[in-house]
Each structure stands twice: as C-alpha cells, then as structure tokens.
N, C-alpha and C. Protein backbone atom coordinates (compact mmCIF):
# COMPACT_ATOMS: atom_id res chain seq x y z
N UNK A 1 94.49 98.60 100.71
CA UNK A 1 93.18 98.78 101.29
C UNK A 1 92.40 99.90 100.62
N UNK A 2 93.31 100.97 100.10
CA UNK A 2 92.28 102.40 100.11
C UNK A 2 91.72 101.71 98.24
N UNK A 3 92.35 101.00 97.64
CA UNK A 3 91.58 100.76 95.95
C UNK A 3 90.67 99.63 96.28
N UNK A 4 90.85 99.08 97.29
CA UNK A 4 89.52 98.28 97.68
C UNK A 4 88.30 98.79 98.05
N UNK A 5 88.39 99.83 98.74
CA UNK A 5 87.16 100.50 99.37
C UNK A 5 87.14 101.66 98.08
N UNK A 6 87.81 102.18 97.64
CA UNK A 6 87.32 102.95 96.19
C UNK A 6 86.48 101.96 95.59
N UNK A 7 87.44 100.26 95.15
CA UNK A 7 86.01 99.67 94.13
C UNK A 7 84.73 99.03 95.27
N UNK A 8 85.42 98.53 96.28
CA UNK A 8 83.81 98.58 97.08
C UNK A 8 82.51 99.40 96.70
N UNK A 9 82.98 100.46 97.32
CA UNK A 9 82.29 102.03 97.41
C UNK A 9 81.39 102.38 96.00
N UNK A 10 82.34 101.73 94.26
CA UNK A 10 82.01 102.27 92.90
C UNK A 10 80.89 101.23 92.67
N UNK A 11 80.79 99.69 93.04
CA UNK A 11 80.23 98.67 93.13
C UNK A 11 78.99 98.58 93.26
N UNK A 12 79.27 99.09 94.82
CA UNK A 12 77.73 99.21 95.68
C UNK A 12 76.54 100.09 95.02
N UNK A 13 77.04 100.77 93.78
CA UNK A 13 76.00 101.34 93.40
C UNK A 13 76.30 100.95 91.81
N UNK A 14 76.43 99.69 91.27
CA UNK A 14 76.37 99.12 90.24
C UNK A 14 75.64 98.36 89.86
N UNK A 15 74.64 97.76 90.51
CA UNK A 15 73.41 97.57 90.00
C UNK A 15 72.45 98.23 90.43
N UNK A 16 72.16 99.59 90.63
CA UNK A 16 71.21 100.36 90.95
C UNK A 16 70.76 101.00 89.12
N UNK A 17 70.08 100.83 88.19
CA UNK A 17 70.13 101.39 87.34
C UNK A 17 69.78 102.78 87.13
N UNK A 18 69.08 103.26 88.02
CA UNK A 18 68.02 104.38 88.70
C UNK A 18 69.70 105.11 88.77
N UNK A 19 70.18 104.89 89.60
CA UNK A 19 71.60 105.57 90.06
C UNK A 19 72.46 105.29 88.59
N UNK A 20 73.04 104.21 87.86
CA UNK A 20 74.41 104.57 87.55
C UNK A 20 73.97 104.82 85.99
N UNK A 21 72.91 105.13 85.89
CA UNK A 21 72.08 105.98 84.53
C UNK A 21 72.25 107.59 84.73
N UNK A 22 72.34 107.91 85.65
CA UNK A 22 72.75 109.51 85.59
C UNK A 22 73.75 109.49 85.64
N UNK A 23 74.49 110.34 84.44
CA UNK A 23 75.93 110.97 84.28
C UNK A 23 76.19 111.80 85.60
N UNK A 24 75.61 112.82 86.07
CA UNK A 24 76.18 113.49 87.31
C UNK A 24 76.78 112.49 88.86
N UNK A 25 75.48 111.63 88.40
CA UNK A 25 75.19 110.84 89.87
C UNK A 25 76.48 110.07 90.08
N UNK A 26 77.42 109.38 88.84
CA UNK A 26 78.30 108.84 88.29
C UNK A 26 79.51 109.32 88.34
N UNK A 27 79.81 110.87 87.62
CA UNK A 27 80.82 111.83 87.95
C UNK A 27 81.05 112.08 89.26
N UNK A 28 80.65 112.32 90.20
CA UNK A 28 80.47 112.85 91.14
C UNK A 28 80.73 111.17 92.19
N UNK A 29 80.75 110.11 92.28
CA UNK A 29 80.61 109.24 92.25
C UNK A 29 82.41 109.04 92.41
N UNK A 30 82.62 108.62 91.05
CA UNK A 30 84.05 108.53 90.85
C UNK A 30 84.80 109.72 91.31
N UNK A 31 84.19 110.72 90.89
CA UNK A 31 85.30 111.71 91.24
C UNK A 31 85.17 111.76 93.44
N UNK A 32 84.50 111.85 93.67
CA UNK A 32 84.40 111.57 95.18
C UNK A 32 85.29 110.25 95.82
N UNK A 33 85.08 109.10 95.12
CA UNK A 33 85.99 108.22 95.56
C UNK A 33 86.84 108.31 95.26
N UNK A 34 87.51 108.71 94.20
CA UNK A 34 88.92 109.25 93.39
C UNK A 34 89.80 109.68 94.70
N UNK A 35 89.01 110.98 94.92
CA UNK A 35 89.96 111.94 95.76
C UNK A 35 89.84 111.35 97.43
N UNK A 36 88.87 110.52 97.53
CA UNK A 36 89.14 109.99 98.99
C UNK A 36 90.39 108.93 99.29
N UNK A 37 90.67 107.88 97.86
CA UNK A 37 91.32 107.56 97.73
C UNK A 37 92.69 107.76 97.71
N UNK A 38 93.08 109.09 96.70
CA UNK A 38 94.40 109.12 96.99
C UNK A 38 94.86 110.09 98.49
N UNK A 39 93.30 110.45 98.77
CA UNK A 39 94.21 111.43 100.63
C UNK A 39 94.47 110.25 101.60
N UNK A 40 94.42 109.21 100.92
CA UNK A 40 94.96 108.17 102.18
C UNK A 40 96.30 107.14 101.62
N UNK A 41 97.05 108.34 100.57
CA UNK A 41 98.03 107.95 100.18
C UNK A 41 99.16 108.59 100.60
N UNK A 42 100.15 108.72 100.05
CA UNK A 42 101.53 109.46 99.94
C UNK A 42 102.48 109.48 98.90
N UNK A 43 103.14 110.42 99.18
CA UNK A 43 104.16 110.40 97.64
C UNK A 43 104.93 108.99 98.22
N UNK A 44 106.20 108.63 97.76
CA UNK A 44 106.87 107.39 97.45
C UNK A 44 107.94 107.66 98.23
N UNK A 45 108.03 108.95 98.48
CA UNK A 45 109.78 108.85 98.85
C UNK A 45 109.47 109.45 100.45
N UNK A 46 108.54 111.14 100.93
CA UNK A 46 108.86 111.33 102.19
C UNK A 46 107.55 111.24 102.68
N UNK A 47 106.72 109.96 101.85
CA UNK A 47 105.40 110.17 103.07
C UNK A 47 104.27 110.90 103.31
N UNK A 48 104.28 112.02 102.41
CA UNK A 48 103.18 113.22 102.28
C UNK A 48 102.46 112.91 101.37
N UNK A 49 100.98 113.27 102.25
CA UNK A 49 99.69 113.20 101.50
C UNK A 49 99.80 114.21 100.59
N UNK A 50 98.68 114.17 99.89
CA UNK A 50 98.24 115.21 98.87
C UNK A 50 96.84 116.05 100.40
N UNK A 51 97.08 117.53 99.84
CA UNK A 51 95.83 118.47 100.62
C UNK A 51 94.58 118.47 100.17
N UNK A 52 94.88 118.56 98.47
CA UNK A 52 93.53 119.20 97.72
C UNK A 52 94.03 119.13 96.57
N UNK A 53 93.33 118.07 95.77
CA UNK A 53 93.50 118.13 94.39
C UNK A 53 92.13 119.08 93.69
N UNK A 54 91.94 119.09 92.48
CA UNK A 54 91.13 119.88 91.88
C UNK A 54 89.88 119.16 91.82
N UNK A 55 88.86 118.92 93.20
CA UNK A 55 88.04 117.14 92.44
C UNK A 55 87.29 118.13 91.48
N UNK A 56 86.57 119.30 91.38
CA UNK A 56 85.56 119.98 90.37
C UNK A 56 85.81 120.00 89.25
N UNK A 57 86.65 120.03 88.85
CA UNK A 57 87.59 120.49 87.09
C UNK A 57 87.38 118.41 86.82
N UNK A 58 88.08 117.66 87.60
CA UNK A 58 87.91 116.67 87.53
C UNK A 58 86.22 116.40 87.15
N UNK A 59 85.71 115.98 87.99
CA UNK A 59 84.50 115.88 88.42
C UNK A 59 83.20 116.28 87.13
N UNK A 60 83.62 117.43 86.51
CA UNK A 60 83.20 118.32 84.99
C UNK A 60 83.68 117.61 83.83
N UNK A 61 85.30 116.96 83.81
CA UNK A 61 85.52 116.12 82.87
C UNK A 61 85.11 114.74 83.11
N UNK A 62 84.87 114.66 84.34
CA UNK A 62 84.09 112.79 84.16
C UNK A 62 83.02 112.82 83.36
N UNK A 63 81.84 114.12 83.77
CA UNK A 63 80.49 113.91 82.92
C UNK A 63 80.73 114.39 81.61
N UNK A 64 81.62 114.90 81.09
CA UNK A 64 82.10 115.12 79.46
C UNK A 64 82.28 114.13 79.14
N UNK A 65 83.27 113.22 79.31
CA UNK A 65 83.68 111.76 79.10
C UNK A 65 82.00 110.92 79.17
N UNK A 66 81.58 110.66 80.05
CA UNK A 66 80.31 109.96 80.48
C UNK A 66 79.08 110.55 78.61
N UNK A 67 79.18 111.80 79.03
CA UNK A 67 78.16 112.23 77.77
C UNK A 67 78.98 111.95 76.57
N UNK A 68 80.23 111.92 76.07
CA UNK A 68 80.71 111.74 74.98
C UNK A 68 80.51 109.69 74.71
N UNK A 69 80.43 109.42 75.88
CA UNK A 69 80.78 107.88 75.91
C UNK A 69 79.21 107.57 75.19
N UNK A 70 78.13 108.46 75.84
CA UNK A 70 76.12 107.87 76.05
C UNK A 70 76.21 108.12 74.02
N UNK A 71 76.38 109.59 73.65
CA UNK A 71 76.71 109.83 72.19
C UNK A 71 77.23 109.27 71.37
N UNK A 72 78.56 108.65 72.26
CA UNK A 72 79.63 108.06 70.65
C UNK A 72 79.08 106.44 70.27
N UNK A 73 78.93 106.40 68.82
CA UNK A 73 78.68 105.31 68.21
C UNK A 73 79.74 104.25 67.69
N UNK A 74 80.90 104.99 67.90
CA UNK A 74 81.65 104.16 68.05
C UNK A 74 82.40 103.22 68.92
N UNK A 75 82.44 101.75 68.64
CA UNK A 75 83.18 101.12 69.12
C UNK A 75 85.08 101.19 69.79
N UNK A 76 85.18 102.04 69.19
CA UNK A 76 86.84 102.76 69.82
C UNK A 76 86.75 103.42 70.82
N UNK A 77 85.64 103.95 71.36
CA UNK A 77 85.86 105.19 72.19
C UNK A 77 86.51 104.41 73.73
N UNK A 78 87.37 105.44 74.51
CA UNK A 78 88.24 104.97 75.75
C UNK A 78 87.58 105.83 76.75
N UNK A 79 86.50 105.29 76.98
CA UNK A 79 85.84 106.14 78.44
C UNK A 79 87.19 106.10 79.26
N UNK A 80 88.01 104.85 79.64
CA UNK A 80 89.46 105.03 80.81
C UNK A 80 90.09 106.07 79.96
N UNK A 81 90.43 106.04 79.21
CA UNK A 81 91.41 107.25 78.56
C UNK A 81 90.68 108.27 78.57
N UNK A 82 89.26 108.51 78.18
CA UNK A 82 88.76 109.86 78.40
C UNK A 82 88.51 110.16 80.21
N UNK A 83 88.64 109.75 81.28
CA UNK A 83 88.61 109.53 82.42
C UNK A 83 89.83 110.19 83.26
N UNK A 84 90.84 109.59 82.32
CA UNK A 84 92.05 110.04 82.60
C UNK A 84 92.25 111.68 82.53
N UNK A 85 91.51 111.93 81.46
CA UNK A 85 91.99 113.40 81.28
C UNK A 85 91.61 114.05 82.52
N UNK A 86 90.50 113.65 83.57
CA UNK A 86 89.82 114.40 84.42
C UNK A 86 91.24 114.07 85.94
N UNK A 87 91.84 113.01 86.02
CA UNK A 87 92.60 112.52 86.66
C UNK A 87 93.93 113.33 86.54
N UNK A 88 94.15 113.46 85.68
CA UNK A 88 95.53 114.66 85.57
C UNK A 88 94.98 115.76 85.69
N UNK A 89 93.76 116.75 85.19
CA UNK A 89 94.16 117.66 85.47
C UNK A 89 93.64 117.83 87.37
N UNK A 90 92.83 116.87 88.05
CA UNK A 90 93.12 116.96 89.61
C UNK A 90 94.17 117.34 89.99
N UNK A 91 95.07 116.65 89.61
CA UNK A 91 96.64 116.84 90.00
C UNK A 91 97.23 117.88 89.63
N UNK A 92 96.90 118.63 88.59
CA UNK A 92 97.60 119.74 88.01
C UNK A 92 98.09 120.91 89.15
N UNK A 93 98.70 121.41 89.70
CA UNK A 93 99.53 122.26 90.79
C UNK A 93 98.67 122.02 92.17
N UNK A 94 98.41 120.88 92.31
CA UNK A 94 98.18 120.11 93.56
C UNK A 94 98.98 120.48 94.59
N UNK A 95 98.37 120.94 95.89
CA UNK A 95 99.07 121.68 97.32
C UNK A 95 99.33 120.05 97.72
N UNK A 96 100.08 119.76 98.61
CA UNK A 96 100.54 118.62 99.27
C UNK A 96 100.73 119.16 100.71
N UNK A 97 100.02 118.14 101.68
CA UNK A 97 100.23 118.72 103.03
C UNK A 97 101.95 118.92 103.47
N UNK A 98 101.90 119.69 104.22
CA UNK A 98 103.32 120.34 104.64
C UNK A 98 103.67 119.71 106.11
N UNK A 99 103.51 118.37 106.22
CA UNK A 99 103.54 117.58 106.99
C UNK A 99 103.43 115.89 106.36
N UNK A 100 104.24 115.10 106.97
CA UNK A 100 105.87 115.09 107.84
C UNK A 100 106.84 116.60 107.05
N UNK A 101 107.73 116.61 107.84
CA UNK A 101 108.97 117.76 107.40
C UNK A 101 109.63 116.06 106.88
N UNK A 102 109.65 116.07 105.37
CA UNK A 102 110.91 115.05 105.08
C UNK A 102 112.21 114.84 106.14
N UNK A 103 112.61 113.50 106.00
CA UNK A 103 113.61 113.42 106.50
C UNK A 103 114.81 113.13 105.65
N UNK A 104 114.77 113.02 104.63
CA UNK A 104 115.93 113.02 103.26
C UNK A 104 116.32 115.01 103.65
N UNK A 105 117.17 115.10 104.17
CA UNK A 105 118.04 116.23 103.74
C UNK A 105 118.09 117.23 102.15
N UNK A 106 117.81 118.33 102.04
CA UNK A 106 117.37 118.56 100.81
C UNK A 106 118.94 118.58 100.77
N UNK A 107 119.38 118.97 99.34
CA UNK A 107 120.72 118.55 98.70
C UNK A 107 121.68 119.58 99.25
N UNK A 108 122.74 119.81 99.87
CA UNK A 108 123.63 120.26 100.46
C UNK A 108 123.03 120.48 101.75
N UNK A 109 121.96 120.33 102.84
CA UNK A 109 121.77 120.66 103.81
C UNK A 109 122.00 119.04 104.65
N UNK A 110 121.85 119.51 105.94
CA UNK A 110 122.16 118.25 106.92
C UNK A 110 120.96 117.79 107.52
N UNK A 111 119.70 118.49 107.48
CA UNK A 111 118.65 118.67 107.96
C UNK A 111 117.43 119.35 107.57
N UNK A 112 116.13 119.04 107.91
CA UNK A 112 115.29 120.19 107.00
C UNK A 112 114.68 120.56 108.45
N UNK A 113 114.10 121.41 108.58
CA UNK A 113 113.27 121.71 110.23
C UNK A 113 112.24 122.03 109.15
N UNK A 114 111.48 122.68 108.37
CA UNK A 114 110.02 122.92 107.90
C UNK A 114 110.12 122.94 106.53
N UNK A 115 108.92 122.81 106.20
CA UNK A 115 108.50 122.62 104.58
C UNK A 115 107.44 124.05 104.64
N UNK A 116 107.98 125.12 103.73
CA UNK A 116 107.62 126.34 103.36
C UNK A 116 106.31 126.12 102.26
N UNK A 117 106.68 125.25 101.30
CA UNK A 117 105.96 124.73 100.34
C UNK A 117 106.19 123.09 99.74
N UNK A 118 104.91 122.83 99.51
CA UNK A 118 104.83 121.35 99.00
C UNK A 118 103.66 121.43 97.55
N UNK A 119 104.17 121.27 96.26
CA UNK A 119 103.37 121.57 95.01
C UNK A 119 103.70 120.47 93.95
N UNK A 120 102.12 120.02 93.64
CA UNK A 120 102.68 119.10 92.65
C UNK A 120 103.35 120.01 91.26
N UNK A 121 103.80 119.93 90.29
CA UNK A 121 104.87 120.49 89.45
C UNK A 121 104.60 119.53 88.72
N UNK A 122 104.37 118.13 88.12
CA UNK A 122 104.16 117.79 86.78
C UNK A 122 102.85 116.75 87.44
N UNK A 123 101.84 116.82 86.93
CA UNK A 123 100.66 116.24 87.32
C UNK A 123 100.46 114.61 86.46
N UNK A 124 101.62 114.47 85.60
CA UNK A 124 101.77 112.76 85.49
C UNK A 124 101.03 112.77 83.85
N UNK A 125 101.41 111.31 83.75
CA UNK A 125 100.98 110.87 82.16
C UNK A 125 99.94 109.91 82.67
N UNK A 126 98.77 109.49 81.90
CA UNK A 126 98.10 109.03 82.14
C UNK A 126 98.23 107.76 80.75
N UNK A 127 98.45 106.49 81.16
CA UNK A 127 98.91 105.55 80.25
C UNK A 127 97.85 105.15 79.24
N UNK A 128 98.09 104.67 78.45
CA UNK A 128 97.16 104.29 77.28
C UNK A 128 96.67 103.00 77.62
N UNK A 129 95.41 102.76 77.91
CA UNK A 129 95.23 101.57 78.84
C UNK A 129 93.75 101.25 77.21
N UNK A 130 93.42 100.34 77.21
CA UNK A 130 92.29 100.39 76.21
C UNK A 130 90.89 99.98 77.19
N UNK A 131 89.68 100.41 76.95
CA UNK A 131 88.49 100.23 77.48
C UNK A 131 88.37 98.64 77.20
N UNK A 132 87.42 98.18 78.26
CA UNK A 132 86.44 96.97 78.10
C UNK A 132 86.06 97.04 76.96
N UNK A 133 85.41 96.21 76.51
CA UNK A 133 84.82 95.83 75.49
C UNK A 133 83.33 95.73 76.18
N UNK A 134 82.30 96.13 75.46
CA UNK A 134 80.99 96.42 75.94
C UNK A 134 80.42 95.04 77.03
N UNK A 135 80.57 95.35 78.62
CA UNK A 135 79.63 94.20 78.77
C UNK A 135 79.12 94.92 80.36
N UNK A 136 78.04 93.75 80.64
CA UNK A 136 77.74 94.57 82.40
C UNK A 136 77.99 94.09 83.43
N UNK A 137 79.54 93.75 83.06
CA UNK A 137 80.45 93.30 84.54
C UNK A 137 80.97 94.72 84.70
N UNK A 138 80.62 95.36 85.64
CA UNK A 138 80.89 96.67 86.75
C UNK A 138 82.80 96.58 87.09
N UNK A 139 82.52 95.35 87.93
CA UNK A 139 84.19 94.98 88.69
C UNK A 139 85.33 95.50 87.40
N UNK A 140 84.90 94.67 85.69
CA UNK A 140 85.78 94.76 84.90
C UNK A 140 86.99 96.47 84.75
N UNK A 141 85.53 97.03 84.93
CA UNK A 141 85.81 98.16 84.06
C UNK A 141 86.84 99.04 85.62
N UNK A 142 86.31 99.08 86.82
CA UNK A 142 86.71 99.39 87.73
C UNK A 142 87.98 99.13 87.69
N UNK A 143 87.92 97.84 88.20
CA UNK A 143 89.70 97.13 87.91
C UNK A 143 90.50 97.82 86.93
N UNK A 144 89.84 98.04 85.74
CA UNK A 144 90.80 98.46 84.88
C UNK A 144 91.36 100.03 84.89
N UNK A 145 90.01 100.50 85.53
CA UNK A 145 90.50 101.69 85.89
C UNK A 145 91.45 102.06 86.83
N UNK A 146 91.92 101.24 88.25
CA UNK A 146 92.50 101.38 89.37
C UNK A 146 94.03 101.15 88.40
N UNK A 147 93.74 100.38 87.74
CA UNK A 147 95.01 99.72 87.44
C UNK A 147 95.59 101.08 86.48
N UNK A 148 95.08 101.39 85.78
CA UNK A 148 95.40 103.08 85.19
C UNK A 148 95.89 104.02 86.04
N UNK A 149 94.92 103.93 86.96
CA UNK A 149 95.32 105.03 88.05
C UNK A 149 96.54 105.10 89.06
N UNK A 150 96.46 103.91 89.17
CA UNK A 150 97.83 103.43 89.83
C UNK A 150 99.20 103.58 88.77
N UNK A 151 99.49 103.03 87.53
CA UNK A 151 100.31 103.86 86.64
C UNK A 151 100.34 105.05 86.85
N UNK A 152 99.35 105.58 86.31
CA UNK A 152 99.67 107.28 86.65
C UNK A 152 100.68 107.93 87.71
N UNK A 153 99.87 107.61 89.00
CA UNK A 153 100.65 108.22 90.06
C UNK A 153 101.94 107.82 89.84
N UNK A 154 102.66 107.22 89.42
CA UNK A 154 103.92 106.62 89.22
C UNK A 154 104.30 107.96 88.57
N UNK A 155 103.82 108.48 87.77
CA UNK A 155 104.09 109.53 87.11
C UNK A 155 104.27 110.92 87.25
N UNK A 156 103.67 111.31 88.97
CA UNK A 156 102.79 112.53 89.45
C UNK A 156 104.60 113.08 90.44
N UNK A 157 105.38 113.86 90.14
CA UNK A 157 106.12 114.37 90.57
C UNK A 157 105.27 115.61 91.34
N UNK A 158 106.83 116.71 92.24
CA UNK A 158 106.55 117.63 92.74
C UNK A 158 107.63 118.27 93.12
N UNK A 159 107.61 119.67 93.94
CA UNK A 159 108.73 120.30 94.52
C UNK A 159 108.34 120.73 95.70
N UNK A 160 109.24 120.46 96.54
CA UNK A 160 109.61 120.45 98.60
C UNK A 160 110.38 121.97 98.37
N UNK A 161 109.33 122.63 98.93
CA UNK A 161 110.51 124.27 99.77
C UNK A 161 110.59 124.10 101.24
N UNK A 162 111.91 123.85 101.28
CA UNK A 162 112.07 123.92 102.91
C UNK A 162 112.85 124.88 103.76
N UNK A 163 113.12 124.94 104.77
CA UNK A 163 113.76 125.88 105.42
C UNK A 163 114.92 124.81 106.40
N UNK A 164 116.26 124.70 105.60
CA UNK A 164 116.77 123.57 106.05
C UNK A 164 118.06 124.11 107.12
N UNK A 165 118.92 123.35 107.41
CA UNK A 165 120.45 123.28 108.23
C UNK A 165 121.31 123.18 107.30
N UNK A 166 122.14 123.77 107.27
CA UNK A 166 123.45 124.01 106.13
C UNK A 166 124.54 123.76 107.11
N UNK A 167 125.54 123.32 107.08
CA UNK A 167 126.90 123.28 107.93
C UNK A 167 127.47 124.63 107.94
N UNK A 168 127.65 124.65 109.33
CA UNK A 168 128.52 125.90 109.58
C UNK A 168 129.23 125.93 110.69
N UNK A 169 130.13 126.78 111.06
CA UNK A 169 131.03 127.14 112.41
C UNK A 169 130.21 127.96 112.88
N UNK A 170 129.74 127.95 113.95
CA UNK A 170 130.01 126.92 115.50
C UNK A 170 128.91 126.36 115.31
N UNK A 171 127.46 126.59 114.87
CA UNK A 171 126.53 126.01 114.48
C UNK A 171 125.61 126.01 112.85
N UNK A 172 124.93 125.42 112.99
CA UNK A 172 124.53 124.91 111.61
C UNK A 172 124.02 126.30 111.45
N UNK A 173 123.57 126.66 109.83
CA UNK A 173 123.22 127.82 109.49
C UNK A 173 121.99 127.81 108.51
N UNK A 174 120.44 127.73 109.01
CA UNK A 174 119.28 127.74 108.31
C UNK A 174 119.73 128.44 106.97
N UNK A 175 119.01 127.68 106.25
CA UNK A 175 118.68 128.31 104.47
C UNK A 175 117.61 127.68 103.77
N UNK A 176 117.24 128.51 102.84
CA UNK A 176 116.09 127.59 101.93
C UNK A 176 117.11 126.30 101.25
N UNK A 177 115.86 125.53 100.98
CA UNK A 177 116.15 124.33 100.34
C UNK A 177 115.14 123.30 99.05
N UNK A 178 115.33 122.58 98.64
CA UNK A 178 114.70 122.09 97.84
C UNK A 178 114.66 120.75 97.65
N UNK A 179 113.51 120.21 97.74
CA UNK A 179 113.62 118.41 97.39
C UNK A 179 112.89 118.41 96.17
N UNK A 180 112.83 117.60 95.42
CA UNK A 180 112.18 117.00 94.43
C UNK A 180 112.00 115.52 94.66
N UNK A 181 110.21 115.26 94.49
CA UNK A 181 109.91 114.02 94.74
C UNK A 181 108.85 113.13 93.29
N UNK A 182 108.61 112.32 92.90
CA UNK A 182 108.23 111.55 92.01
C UNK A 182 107.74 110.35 92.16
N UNK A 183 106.68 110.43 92.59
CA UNK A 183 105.82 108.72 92.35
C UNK A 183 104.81 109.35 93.76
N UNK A 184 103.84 108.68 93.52
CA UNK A 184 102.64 108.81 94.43
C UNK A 184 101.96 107.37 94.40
N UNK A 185 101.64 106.90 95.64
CA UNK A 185 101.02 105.89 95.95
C UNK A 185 99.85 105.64 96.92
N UNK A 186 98.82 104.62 96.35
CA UNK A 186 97.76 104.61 96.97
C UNK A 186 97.57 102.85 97.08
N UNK A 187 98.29 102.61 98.71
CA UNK A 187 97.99 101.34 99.09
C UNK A 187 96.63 100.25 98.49
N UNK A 188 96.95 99.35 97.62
CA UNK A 188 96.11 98.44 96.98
C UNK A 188 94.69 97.81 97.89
C-alpha cells in the first residue's frame, strides 16, 4: 500500500507542467513522499520503524541530480542512480524508533525489556538500475524508481542496544545487549 500512495501522490502532480518544471517543487516532492513512505515501514526482522531519516541532505541531492539531469547533454545520464545518492545518504546513521522492544533475544540473553539505542550503521547500496529512456510516461520512471528503492532497503542494516535478561541464580540478571538487524521494508 505505502509505494502505491508514494506513486499516487508523485503522479498527481505529473501533468501539471507549471509544477513538475521546478526542480525544488520536484525535490521536495520526492523527497517528502520518500520519507512518508518508508515511516510506514519496518526493518524485516523486529518490526521497527525508522524515526528520522536525513529528508534535507536528501532533499539538496534530489535538486543536484534534477539540475545535473536539465544540463547534461548526454544520453547516459541516470537521474535513478543520481537519485539514489540522495536515498542513502537519508539513511546514513538513521535513529530508528525504540519501539516494539524486539522480541528475538539479543545473543546470550533470554529476554530484552528495553532498547537503549536503535541506529542505522550501514545505510545500504543503492543498485545499478539504468534510467528510462527519454519519454513522458511519468508512471515509467516512478515504477522504476520504487523498484530501486525497494532493492536498496534490502540493503539498509543497523544496531539494537538493549538492556536485556541474562540467566542467573535465583533470578535473571539485566545486562546490555546487542541485536543486529538487516533489510528494511516498505509494504508494496
């Protein structure tokens, strides 16, 4: 549902020429649906959203990409690959809400009771996908982008600090702990 209403949302203002002629109007655009998109996701394994990715740093490399794309005379250029760059660095030491408390046990504990910290730690590869070929089907280029984006997150690891249960006599004995998680997903 949530890459449907991202390309809904990118659509609805695809034949406005007034609108998708400004680079800002555009950046700002994608990068807004970007990040609405993946807060209605979760990593793969315990369920946790992302808090706050970087959308501004993002958001700055869409209209670089956008102005390098209006400039370049060449036929090679990868607006999705230059797109991408703005997409990883969002992710780059990304806070992750500290809610659910996983229920995977971090590794020697029996239990976790809280998550101290939740950080993305490798912000993902962004795949070599090749651009459309020049035309003014909107949907094309979208599609192709989701479909990038969705690779990616496959890629977007992190690290769980928790405050877990360790086995002990007569009762369990709190300690820090650690999960490591890998893949992020954003329902189709």
């Amino acid at each position: 549902m949530s890459w449907s209403i991202f390309k809904a949302n990118i659509l609805r203002y695809a034949n406005r020429p007034e609108l998708i002629d400004d680079i800002d109007f555009v950046a700002s655009l994608y990068a807004n649906e970007y990040d609405s998109a993946v807060k209605r996701g979760t990593d793969s394994i315990n369920l946790i959203g992302i808090q706050s990715g970087n959308k501004s740093i993002m958001e700055n490399l869409f209209k670089l990409a956008l102005t390098q794309g209006r400039l370049s005379s060449s036929s090679s250029f990868n607006l999705i690959g230059e797109f991408g760059k703005g997409v990883v660095a969002y992710w780059a030491g990304a806070p992750m809400k500290p809610f659910p408390i996983p229920l995977i046990p971090a590794p020697g504990s029996i239990q976790n009771i809280a998550v101290t910290n939740n950080t993305v730690i490798n912000p993902g590869s962004w795949p070599s996908i090749p651009s459309p070929p020049p035309n003014n089907n909107a949907s094309l280029f979208v599609d192709m982008f989701v479909n990038a984006a969705t690779l990616h997150l496959l890629s977007v690891s992190g690290l769980i600090s928790t405050t877990s249960l360790y086995p002990g006599a007569p009762t369990p004995i709190p300690g820090p702990g650690v999960i490591v998680w890998t893949g992020y997903s954003v329902i189709g």
